[in-house]
Protein backbone atom coordinates (compact mmCIF):
# COMPACT_ATOMS: atom_id res chain seq x y z
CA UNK A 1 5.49 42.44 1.64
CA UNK A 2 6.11 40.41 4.58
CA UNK A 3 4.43 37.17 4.59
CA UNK A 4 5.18 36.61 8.58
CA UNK A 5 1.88 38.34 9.38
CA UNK A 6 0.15 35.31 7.94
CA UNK A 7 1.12 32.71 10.23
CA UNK A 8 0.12 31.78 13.63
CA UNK A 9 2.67 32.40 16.11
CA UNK A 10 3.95 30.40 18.88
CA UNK A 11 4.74 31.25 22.12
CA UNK A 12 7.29 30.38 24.60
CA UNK A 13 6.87 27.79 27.33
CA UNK A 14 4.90 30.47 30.02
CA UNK A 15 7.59 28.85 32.45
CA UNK A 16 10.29 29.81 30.56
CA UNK A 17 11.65 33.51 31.18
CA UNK A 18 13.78 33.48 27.68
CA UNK A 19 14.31 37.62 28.08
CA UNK A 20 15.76 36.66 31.94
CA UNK A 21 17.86 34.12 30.35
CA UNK A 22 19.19 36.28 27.69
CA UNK A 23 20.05 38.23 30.46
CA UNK A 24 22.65 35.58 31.70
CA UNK A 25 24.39 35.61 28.04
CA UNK A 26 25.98 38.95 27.44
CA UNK A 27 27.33 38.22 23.93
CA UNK A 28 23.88 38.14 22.82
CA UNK A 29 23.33 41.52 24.04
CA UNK A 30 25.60 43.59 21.04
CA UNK A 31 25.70 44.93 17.64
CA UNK A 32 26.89 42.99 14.45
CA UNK A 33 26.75 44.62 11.35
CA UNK A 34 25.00 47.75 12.83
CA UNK A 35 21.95 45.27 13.69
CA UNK A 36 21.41 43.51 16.92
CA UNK A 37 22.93 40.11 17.00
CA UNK A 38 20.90 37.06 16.29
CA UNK A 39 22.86 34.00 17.21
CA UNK A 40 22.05 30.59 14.91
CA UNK A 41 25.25 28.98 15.03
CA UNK A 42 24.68 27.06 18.38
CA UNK A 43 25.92 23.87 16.67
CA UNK A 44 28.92 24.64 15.77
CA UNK A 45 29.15 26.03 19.24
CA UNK A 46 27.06 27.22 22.04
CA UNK A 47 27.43 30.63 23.79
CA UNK A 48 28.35 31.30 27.32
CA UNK A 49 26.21 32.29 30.40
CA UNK A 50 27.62 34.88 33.48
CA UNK A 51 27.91 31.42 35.85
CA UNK A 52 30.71 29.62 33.22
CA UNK A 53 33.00 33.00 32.86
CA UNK A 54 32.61 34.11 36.47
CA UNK A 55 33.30 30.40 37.59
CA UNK A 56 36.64 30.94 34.87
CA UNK A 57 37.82 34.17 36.00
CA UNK A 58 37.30 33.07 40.11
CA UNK A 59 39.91 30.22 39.45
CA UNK A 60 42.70 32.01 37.74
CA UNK A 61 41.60 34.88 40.55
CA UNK A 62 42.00 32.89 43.32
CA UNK A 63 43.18 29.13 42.98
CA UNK A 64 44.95 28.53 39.94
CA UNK A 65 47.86 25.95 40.98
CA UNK A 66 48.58 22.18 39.00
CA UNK A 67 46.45 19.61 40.65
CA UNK A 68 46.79 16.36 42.36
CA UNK A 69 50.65 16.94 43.61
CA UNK A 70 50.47 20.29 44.66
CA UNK A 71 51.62 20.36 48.65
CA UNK A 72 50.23 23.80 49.43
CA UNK A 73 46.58 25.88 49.67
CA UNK A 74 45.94 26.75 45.99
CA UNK A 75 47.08 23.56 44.84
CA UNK A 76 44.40 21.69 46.87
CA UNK A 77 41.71 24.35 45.85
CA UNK A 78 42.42 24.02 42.18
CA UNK A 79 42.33 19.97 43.01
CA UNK A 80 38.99 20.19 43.93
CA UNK A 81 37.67 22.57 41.73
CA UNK A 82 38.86 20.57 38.55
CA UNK A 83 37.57 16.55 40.50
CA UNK A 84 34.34 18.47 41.37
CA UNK A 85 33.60 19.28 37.74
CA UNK A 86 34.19 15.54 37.26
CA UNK A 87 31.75 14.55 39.82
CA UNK A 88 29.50 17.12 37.95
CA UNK A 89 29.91 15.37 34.94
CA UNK A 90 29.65 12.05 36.36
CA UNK A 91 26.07 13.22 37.81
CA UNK A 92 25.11 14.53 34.43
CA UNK A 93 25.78 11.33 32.17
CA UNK A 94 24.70 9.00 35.45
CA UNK A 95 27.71 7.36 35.36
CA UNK A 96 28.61 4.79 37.81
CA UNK A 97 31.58 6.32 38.89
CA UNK A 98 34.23 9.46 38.15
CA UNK A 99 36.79 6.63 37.46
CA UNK A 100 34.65 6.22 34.22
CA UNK A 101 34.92 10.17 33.10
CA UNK A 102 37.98 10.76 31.15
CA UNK A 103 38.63 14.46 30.14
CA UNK A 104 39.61 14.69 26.60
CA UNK A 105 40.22 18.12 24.47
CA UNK A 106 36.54 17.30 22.20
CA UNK A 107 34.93 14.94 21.22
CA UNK A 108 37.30 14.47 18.40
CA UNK A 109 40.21 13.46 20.38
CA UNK A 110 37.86 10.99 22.56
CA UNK A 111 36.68 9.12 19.28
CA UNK A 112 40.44 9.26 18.74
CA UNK A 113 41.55 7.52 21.80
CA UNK A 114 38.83 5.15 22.12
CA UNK A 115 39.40 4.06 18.26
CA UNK A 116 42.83 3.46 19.17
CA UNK A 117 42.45 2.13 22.13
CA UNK A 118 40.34 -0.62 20.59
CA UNK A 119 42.25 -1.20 17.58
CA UNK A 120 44.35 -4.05 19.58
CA UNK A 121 40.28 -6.17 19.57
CA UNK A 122 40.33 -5.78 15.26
CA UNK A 123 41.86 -7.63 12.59
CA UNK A 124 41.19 -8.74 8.86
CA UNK A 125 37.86 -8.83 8.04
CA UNK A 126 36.12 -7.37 11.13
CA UNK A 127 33.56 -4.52 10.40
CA UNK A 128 32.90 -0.90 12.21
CA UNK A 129 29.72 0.38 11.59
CA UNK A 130 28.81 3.93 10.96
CA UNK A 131 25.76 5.85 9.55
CA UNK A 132 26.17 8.19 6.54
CA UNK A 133 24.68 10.62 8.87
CA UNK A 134 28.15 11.04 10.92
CA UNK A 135 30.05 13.59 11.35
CA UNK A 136 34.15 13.33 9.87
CA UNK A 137 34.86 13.15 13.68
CA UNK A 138 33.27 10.09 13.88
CA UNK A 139 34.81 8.37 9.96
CA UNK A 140 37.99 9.14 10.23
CA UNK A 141 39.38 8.09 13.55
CA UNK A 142 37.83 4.15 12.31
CA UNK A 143 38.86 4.58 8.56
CA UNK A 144 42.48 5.34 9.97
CA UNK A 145 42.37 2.26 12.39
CA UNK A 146 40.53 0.36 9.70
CA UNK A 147 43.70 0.82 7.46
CA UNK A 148 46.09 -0.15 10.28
CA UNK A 149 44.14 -3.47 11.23
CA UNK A 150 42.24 -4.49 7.75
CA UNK A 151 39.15 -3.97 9.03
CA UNK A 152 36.58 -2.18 7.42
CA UNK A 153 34.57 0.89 7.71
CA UNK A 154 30.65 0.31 6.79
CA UNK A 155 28.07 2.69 6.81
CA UNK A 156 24.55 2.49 7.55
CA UNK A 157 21.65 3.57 5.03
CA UNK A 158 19.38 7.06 5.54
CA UNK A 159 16.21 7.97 4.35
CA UNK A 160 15.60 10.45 2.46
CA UNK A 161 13.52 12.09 5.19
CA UNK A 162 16.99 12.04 7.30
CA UNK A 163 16.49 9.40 9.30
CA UNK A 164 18.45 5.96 9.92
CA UNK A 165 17.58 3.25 7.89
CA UNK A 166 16.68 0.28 10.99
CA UNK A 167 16.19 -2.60 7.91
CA UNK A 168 19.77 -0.94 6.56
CA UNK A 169 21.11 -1.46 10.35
CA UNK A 170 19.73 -5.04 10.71
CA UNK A 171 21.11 -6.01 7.86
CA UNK A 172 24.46 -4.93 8.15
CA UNK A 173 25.08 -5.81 11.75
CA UNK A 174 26.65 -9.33 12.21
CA UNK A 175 28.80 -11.54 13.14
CA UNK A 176 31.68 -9.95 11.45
CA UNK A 177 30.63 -6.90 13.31
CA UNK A 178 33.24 -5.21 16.06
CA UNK A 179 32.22 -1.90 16.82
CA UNK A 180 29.04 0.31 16.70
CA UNK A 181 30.06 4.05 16.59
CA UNK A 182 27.11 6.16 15.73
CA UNK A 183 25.70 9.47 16.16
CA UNK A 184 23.01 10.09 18.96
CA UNK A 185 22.03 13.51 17.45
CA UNK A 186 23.08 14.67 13.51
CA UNK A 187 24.56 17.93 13.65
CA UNK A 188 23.78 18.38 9.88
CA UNK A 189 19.83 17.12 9.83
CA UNK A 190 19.44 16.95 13.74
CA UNK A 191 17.96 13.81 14.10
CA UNK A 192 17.43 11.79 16.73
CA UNK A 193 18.51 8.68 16.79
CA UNK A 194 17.05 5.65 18.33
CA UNK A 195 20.42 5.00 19.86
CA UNK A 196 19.29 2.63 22.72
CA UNK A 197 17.22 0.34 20.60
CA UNK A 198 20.37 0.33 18.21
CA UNK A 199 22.80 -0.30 21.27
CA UNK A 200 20.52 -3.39 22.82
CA UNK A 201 20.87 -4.70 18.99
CA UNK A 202 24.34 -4.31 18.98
CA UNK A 203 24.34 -5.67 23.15
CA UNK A 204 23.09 -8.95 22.08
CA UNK A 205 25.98 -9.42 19.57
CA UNK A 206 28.59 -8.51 21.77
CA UNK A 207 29.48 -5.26 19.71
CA UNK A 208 31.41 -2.52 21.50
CA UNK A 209 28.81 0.81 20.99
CA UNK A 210 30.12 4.34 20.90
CA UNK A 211 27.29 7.45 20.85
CA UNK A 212 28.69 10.78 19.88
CA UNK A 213 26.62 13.12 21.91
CA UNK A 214 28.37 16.32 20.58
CA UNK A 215 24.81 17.25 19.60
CA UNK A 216 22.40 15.70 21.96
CA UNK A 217 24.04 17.06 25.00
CA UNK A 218 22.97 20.69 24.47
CA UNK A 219 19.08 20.31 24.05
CA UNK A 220 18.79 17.25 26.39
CA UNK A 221 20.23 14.68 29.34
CA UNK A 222 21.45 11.37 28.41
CA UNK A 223 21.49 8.62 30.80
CA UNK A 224 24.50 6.58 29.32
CA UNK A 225 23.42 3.47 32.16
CA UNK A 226 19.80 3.74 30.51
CA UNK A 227 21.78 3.80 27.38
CA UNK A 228 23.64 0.89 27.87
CA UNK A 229 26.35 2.10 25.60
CA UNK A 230 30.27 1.89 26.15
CA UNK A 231 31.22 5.08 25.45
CA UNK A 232 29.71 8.31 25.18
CA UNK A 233 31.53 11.39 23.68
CA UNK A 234 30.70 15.57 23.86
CA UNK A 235 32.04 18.54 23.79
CA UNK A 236 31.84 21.28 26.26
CA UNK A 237 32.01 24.45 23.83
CA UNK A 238 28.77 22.97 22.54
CA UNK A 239 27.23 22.50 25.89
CA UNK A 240 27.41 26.74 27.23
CA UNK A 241 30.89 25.81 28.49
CA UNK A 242 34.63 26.84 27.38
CA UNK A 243 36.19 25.62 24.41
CA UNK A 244 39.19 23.08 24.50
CA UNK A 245 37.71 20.30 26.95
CA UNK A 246 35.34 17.25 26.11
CA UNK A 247 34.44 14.53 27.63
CA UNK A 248 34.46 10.87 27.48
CA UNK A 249 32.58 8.34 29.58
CA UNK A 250 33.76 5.03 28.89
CA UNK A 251 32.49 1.71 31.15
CA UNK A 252 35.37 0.80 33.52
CA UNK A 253 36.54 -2.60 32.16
CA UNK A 254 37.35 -1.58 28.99
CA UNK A 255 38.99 1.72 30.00
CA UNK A 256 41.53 -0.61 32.14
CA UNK A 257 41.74 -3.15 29.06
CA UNK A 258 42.68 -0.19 27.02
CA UNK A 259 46.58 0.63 26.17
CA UNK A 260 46.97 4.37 27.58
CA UNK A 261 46.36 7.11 24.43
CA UNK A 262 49.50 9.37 25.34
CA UNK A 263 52.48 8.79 27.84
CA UNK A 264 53.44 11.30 30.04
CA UNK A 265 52.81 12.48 33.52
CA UNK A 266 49.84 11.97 35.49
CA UNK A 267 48.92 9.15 33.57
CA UNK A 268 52.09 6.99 35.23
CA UNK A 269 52.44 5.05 38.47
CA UNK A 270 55.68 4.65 38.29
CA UNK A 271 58.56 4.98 35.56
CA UNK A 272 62.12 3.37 35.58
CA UNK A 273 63.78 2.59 32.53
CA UNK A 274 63.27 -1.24 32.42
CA UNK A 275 59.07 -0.45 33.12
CA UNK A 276 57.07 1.85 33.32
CA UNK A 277 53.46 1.14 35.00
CA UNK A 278 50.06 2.95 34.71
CA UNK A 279 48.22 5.26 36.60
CA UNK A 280 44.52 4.09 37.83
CA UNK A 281 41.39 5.37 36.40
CA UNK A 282 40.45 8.31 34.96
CA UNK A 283 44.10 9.50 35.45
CA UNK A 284 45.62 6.37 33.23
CA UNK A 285 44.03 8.62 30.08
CA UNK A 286 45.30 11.94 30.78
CA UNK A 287 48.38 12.69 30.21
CA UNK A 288 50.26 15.72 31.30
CA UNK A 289 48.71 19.09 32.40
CA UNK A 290 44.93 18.84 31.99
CA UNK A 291 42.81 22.10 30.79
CA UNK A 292 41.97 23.05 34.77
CA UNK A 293 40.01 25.93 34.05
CA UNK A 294 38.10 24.62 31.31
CA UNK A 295 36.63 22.28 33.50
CA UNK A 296 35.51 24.30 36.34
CA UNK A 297 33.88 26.31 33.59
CA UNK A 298 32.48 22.78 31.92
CA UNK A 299 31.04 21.89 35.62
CA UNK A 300 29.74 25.48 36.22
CA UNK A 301 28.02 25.51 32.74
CA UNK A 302 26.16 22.20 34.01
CA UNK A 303 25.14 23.80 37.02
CA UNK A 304 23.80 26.31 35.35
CA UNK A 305 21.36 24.02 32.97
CA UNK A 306 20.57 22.25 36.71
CA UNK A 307 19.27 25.10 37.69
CA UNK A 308 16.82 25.60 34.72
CA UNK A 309 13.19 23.72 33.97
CA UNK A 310 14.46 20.93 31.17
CA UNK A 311 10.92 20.58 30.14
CA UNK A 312 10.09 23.98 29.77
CA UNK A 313 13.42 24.54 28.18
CA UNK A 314 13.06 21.51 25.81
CA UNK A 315 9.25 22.77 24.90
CA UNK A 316 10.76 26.42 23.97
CA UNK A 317 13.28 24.84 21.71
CA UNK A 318 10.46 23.01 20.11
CA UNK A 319 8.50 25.72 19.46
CA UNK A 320 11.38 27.24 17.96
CA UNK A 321 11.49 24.51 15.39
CA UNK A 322 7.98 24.44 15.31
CA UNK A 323 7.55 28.08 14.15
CA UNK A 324 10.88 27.80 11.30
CA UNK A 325 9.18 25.08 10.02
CA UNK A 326 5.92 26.64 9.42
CA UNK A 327 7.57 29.61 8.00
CA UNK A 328 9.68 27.96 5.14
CA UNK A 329 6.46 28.50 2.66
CA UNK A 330 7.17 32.23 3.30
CA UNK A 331 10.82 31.49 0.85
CA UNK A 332 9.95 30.98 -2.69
CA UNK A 333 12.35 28.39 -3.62
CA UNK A 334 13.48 27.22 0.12
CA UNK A 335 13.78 23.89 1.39
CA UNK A 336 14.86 21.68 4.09
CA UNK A 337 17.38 19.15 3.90
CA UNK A 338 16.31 16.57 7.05
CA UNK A 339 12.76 15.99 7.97
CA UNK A 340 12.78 13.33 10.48
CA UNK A 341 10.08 12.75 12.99
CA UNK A 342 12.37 13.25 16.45
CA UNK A 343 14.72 16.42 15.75
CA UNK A 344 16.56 18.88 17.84
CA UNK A 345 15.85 22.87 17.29
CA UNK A 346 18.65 22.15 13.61
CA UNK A 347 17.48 23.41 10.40
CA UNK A 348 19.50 22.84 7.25
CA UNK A 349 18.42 24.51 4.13
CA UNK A 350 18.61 25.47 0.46
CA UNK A 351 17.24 28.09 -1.58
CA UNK A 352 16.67 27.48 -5.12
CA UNK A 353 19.48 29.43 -7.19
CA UNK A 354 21.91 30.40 -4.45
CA UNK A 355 24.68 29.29 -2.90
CA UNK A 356 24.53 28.45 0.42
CA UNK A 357 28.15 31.04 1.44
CA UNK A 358 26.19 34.11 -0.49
CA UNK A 359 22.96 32.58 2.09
CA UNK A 360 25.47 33.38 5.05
CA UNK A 361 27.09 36.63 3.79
CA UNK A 362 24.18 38.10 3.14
CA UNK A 363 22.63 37.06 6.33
CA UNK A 364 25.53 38.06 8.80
CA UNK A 365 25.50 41.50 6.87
CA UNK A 366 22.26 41.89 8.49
CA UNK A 367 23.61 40.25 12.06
CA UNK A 368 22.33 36.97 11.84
CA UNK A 369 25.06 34.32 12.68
CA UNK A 370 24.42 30.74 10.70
CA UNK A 371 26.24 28.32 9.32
CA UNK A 372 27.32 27.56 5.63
CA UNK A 373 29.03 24.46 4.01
CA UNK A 374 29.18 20.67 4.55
CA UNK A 375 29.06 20.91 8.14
CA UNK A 376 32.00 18.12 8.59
CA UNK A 377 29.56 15.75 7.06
CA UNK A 378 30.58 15.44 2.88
CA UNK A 379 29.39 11.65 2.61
CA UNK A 380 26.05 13.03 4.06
CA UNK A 381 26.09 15.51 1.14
CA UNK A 382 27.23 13.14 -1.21
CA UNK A 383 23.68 11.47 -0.21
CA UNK A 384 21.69 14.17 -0.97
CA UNK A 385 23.11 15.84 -4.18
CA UNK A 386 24.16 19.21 -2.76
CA UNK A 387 27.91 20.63 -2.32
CA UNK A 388 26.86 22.27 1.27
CA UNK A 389 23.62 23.26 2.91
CA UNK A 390 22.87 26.53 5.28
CA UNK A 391 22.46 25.67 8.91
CA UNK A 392 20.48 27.66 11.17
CA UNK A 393 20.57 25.92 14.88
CA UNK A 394 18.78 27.02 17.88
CA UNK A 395 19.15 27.12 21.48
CA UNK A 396 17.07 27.52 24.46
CA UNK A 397 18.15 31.03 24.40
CA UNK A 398 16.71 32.04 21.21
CA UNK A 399 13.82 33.94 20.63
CA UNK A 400 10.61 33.23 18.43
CA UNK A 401 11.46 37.19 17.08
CA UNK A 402 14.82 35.73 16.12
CA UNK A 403 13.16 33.29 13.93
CA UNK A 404 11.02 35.87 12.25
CA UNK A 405 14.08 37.74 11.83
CA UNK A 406 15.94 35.24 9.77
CA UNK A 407 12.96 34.28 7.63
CA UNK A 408 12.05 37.94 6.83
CA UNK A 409 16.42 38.35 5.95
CA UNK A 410 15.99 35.04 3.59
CA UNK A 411 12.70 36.59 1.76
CA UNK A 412 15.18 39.76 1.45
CA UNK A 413 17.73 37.50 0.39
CA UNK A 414 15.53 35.35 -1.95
CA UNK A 415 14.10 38.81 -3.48
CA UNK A 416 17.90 39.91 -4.14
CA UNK A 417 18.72 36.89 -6.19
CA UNK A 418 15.23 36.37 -7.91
């Protein structure tokens, strides 16, 4: 039997069209499987809307040329295709300026450059803190510098619940402290964290603060002035645009205190073989070709989420959650790793006796897309016992019938196995 019947179902935001929106996605419109596609990866990354390809396809169509130096038509087209999608970007964080938007290929390679760009400010004894919670993006890039300058990597307590450990944080930060890199969203437990309290903490100290955003971006807007932080990091294949770009927004006095990240063109003023001298800002940071297309589509793909009603779109996702959670009784056996208070539409689960990758095969052979593993996140494991959870993650685009789908597949699933 199907226990779905026997609780209350939500409903959509009334002024949110999700079938129109679908509409705008046509990946979500097929087959996998022989069953029609439901789509709960969104965290690993996002699918794309009509507006982001179309904007993709018009560039190579009818502009594609290098920017900044080109003396001809498409060259100045393509130039202000790729600086408009920084201004879009620059509109979208509320940065002061463009000069403080630095196109990176992920947020990977910003935590990169910003952890070496800082690594000149560390020495001996100095601390970086983390939160157990982080993705490997945002470890490794400060356990790498941490080796090269003998500081030291510490991370920050979690509750069991999934949620930061503030007494933990208090604690640790001092004045031995350098750097505050932390998550603003986990893409494992999705929690949010109180990131400006945590960055007016760290303020007061003088601590540099880096949020990784990778996960925030997608379900809401940060404001990184309201923030207060230094630098903010995302991704654009996890935002409805193309894979291959990020982004990162870094405050303008530090970007110019920063040693450049690569050499190469663009990022020069001038180059003779006794000196070589920098280019201004954002330019300084982005060395040779940049991905062109990739951010048109980035700045069309933000456009696009302009256009929609953020509250509304934010209240479907909740009811999303909202209906998964109430559903999880319906799984003998299930439950959910990450129960904080303030979450994104993120669910990461077990099922007593299976494995997580036998969760996901059996799933997908019934076309329902999750995600299996440690999710770039093994300390996090490590923290809770388990060698990998399944991840089901939801976006604005998703359907409460899509969530009754994957609960009645895990019953199925659960039944299999029992």
């Amino acid at each position: 039997m199907n226990d779905l019947s026997m609780v209350n179902t939500a409903t959509h935001h009334k002024a949110f069209d999700v079938q129109a929106i679908r509409r705008d996605f046509p990946i979500l419109s097929q087959q996998v499987n022989g069953k029609p596609l439901v789509y709960l990866d969104n965290g690993a990354s996002a699918q794309k809307p009509l507006a982001v390809l179309d904007a993709m396809d018009r560039y190579y169509r009818e502009m594609h040329s290098n920017v900044h130096r080109g003396a001809h038509t498409l060259g100045d087209r393509a130039t202000a295709a790729f600086e408009g999608a920084r201004g879009t970007v620059r509109s979208f964080l509320n940065a002061r300026s463009t000069q403080e938007i630095i196109w990176t290929k992920g947020t990977t390679e910003a935590i990169n450059l910003v952890a070496n760009g800082l690594a000149p400010r560390l020495q001996a004894g100095d601390e970086i803190l983390v939160s157990r919670m982080e993705h490997h993006a945002n470890i490794v890039p400060w356990q790498m510098i941490a080796e090269r300058t003998g500081a030291k990597v510490v991370p920050i307590q979690i509750s069991p619940e999934g949620e930061l450990d503030m007494e933990s944080f208090n604690s640790l930060l001092s004045d031995r402290t350098r750097i505050l890199a932390i998550t603003h969203v986990s893409n494992v437990l999705g929690t949010i964290n109180p990131v400006a309290e945590m960055v007016s903490q760290a303020k007061a100290r003088g601590v540099i603060t880096l949020l990784d955003g990778a996960q925030a971006v997608p379900h809401f807007q940060p404001d990184v002035q309201a923030l207060g932080c230094d630098f903010y990091v995302f991704s654009s294949h996890k935002l409805f645009g193309p894979t291959g770009i990020g982004v990162l927004y870094g405050k303008a006095a530090l970007l110019e205190e920063m040693p450049p990240y690569q050499g190469g063109g663009e990022m020069i003023e001038r180059v003779s073989f006794e000196r070589t001298t920098w280019n201004v800002l954002p330019y300084k940071f982005e060395a040779g070709t940049p991905a062109i297309a990739e951010a048109v589509g980035l700045g069309a793909a933000i456009d696009y989420l302009n256009r929609l009603d953020r509250a509304a779109m934010e209240a479907a996702e909740n009811a999303l959650l909202e209906r998964a959670n109430q559903l999880v009784e319906t799984v003998p056996g299930m439950s959910i790793i990450g129960t904080a208070a303030q979450k994104v539409p993120v669910m990461s689960f077990k099922i007593e006796g299976l494995h997580p990758s036998d969760i996901g095969t059996l799933l997908d052979q019934q076309g329902i897309a999750i995600r299996t593993g440690h999710h770039c996140a093994m300390p996090l494991m490590d923290f809770y016992g388990v060698p990998g959870t399944a991840r089901a993650s939801f976006a604005f685009y998703n359907t409460l019938d899509e969530v009754d789908q994957l609960f009645t597949a895990l019953q199925k699933v659960q039944r299999l196995f029992a």
